[in-house]
Protein backbone atom coordinates (compact mmCIF):
# COMPACT_ATOMS: atom_id res chain seq x y z
CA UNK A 1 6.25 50.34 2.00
CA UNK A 2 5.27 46.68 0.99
CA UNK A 3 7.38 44.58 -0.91
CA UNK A 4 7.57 41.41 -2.33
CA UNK A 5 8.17 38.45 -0.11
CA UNK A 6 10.87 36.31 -2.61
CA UNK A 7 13.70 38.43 -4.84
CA UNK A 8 13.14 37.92 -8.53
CA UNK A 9 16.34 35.54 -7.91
CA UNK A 10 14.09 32.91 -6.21
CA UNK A 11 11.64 32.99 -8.69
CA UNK A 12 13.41 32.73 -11.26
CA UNK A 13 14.97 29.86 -10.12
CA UNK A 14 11.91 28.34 -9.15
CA UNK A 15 10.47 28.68 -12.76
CA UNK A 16 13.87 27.29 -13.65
CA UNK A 17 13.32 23.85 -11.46
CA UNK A 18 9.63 24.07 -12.11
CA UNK A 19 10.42 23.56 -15.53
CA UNK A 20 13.29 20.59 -15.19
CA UNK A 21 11.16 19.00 -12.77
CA UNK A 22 7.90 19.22 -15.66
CA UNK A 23 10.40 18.20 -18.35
CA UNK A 24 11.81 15.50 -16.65
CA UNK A 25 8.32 13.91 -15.52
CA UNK A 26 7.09 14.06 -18.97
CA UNK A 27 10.13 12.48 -20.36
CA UNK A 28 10.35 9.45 -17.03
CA UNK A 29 6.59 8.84 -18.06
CA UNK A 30 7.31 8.81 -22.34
CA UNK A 31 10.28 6.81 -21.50
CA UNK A 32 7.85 3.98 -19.10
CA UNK A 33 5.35 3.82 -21.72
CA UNK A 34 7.74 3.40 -24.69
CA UNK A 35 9.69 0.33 -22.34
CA UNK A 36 6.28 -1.19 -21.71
CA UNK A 37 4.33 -0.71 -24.76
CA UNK A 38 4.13 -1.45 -28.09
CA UNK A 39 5.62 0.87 -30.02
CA UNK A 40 2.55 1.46 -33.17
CA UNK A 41 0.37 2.10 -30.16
CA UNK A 42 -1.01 6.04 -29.80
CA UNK A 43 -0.25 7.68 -26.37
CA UNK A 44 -3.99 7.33 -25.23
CA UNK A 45 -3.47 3.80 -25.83
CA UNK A 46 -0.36 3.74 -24.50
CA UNK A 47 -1.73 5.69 -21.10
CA UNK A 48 -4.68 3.53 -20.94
CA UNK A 49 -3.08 -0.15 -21.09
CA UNK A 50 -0.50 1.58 -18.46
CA UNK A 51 -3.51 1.99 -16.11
CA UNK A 52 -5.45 -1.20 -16.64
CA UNK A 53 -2.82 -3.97 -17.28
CA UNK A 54 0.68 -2.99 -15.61
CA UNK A 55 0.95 -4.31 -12.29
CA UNK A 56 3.03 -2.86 -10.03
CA UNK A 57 5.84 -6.09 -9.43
CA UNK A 58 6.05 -6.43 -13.14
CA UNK A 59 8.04 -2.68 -14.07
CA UNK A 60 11.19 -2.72 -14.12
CA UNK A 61 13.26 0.04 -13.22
CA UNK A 62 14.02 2.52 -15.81
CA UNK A 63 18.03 3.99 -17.18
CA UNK A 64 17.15 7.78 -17.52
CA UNK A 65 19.97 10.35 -17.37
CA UNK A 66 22.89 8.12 -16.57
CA UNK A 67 20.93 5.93 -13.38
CA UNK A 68 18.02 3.82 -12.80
CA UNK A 69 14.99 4.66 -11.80
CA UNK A 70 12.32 2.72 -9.67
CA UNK A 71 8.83 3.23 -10.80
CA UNK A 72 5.79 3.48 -8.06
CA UNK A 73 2.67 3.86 -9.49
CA UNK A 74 -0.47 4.58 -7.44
CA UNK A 75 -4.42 5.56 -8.50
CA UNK A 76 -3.48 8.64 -11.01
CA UNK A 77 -0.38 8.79 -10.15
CA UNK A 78 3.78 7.66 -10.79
CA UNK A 79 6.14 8.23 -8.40
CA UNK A 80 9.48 7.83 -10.21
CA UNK A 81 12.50 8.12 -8.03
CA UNK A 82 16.45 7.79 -9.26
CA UNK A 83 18.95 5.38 -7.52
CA UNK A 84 20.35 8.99 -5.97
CA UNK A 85 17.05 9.54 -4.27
CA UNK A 86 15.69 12.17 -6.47
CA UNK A 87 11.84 11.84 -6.64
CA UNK A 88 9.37 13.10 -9.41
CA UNK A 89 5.36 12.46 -9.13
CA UNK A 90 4.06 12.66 -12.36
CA UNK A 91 0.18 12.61 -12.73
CA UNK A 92 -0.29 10.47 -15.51
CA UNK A 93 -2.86 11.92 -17.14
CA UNK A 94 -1.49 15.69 -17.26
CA UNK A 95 2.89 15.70 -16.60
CA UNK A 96 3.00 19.40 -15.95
CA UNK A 97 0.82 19.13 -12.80
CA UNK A 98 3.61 20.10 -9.81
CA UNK A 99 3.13 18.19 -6.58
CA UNK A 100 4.72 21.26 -3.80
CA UNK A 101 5.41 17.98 -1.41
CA UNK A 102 7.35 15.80 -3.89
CA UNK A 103 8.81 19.79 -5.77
CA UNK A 104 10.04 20.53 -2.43
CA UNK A 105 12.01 16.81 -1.94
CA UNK A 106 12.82 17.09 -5.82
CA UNK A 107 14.75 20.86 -4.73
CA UNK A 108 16.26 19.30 -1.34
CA UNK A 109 17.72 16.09 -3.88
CA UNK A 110 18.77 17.46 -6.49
CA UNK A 111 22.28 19.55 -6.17
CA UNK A 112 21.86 22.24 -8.38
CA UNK A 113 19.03 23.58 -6.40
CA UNK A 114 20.89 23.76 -3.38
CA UNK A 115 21.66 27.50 -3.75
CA UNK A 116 17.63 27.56 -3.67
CA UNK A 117 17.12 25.30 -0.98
CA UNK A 118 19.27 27.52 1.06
CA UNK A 119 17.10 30.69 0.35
CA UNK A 120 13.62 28.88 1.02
CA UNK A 121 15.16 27.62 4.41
CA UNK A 122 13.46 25.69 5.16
CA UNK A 123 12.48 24.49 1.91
CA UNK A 124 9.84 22.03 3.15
CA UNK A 125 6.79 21.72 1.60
CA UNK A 126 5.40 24.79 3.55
CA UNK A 127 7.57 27.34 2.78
CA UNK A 128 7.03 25.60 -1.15
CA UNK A 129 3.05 26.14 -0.76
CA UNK A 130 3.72 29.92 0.14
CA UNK A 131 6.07 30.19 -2.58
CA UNK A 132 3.80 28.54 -5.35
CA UNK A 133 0.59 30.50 -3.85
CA UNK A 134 2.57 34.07 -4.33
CA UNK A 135 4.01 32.88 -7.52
CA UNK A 136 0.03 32.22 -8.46
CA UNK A 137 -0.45 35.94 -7.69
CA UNK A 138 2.04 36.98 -10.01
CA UNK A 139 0.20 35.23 -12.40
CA UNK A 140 3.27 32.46 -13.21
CA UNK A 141 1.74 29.91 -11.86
CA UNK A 142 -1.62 28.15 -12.09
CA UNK A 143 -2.74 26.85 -8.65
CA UNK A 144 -5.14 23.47 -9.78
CA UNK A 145 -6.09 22.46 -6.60
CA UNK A 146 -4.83 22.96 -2.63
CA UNK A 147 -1.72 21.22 -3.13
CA UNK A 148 -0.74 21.18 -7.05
CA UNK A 149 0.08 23.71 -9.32
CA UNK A 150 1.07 23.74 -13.42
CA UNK A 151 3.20 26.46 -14.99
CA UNK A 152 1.14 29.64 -16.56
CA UNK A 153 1.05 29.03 -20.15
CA UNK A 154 3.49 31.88 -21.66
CA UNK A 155 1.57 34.43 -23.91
């Protein structure tokens, strides 16, 4: 008899986390480009002066959900990360991309997920790849490229 390799339990609370961790990059990123832009401007213009005229010494750190966070960005990416340690990678172009690397130190960070964490052991970004890649089969997730993965669009 074959079964499935995760209980329902862990993937529902992966979809669960998937989803904070999505809603919380878009709203790090919305929250950088309404501190450093002007506010008339569109989001395209808003994304694009982000990419050609912020430098990296001259952002600030950002107060979202009750701390600060310090903002890293590199090439198409923004690696946000709070003063507890809890890191998000948001690719700035498309927020509901999910890095497994940074989802798997996201879960291990963030204490909530710790029930999670627990069940994956060890949730490193291994047993996160296998995860995401059967989660792909079950047709919940969208796998983009080897490493990064978006949530399947609900019907």
């Amino acid at each position: 008899m074959i079964t499935d390799p995760y209980t329902p339990e862990i993937v529902q609370e992966t979809i669960r986390f998937t989803e904070l961790y999505t809603r919380m990059a878009r709203q790090l990123f919305e929250s950088l480009l309404t501190a450093e832009c002007n506010q008339n401007m569109s989001i395209e213009q808003k994304v694009s002066r982000f990419e050609n005229v912020i430098e990296q010494d001259d952002l600030k750190p950002i107060w979202y959900k009750g701390q600060y966070w310090n903002i890293d960005p590199h090439g198409e990416h923004c690696l946000f990360k709070s003063d507890s340690g809890l890191p998000i990678e948001v690719r700035i172009h498309d927020n509901s991309w999910i890095d497994a690397g940074f989802f798997s130190h996201f879960l291990q960070h963030l204490p909530a997920a710790q029930v999670l964490v627990r069940r994956l052991k060890p949730a490193d970004f291994h047993s996160v790849i296998q995860l995401f890649e059967y989660m792909t089969t079950q047709n919940l997730l969208i796998q983009l490229d080897g490493t990064n993965f978006k949530l399947q669009p609900i019907q």
